[in-house]
Protein backbone atom coordinates (compact mmCIF):
# COMPACT_ATOMS: atom_id res chain seq x y z
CA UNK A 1 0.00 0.00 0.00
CA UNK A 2 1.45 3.56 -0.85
CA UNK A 3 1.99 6.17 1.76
CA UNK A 4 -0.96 7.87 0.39
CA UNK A 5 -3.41 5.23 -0.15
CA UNK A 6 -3.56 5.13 4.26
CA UNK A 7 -5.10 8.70 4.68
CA UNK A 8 -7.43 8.95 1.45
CA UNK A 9 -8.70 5.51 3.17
CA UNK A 10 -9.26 7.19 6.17
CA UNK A 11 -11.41 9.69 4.72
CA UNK A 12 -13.17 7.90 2.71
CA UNK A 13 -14.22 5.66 5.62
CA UNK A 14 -15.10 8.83 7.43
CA UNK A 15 -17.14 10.34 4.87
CA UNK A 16 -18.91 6.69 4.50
CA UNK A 17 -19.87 7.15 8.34
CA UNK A 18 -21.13 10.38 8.08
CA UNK A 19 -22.99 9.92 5.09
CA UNK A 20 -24.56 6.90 6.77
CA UNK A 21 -25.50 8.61 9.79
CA UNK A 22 -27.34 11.37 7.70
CA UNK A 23 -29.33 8.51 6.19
CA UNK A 24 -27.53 9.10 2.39
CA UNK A 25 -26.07 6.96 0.45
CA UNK A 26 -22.26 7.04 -0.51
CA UNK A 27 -21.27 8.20 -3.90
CA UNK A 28 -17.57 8.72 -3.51
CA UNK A 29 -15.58 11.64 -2.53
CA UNK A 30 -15.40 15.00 -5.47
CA UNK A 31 -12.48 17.11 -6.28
CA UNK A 32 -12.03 19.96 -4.99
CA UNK A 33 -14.03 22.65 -7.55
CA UNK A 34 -16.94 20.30 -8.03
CA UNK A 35 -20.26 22.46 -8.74
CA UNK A 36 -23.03 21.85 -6.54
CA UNK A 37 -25.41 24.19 -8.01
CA UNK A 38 -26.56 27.46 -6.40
CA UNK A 39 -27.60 26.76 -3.58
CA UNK A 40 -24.49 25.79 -1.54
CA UNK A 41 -22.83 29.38 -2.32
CA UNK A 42 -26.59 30.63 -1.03
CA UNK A 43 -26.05 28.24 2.25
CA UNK A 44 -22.72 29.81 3.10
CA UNK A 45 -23.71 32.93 2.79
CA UNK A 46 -26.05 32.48 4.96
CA UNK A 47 -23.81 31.02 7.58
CA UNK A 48 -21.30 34.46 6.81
CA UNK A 49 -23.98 37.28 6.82
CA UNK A 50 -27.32 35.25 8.64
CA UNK A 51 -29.21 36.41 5.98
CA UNK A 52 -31.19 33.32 4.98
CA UNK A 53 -33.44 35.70 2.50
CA UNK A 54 -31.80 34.55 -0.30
CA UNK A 55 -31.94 30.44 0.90
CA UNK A 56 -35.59 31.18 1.28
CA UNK A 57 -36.54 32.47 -2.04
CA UNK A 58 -34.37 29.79 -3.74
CA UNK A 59 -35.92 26.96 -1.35
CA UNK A 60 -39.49 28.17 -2.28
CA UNK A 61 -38.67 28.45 -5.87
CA UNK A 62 -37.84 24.53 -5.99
CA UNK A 63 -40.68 23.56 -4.12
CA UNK A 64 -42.99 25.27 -6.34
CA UNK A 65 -41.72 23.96 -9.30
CA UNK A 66 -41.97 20.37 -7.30
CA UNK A 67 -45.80 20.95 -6.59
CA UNK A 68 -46.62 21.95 -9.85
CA UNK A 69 -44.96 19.26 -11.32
CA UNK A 70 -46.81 16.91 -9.21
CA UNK A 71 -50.03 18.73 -9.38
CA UNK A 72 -49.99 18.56 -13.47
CA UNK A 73 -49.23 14.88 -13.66
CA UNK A 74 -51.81 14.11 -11.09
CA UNK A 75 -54.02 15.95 -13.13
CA UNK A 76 -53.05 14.18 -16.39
CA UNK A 77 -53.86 10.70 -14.64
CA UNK A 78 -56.81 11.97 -12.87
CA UNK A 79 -57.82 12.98 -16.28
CA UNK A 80 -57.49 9.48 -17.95
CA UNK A 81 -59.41 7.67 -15.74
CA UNK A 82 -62.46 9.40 -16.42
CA UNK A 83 -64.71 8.36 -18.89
CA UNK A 84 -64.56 9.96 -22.36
């Protein structure tokens, strides 16, 4: 084993653990510069200035476009099971 296969190990195993304790499943570890979409940058932020205004708007925004996703599908099945 190389001298730097012992600590990447470690963290992988750690990040395993934690991911298990939030109930998530593992999908490896990402390079450093991976993009995780807006709403990380929003999230820290937030933790800097404890403004969670933006987080808000951006959290409302997604569930919106969830529910009316769900609400026109439901609608498209309600609307086949009703007799021509």
């Amino acid at each position: 084993m190389e001298a730097d296969a012992a600590p990447k190990r470690a963290k992988t195993t750690t990040e395993r653990l934690h991911r298990l304790g939030e109930g998530a499943s593992y999908v490896g570890l990402r390079p450093a510069g991976t993009d995780y979409g807006p709403m990380v940058p929003a999230a820290e932020g937030a933790l800097e200035n404890g403004d969670v205004a933006r987080v808000r708007a951006m959290l409302i925004e997604e569930i919106d476009r969830g529910l009316n996703e769900r609400l026109t599908r439901a609608r498209e099945l309600r609307g086949r099971e009703r007799p021509s």
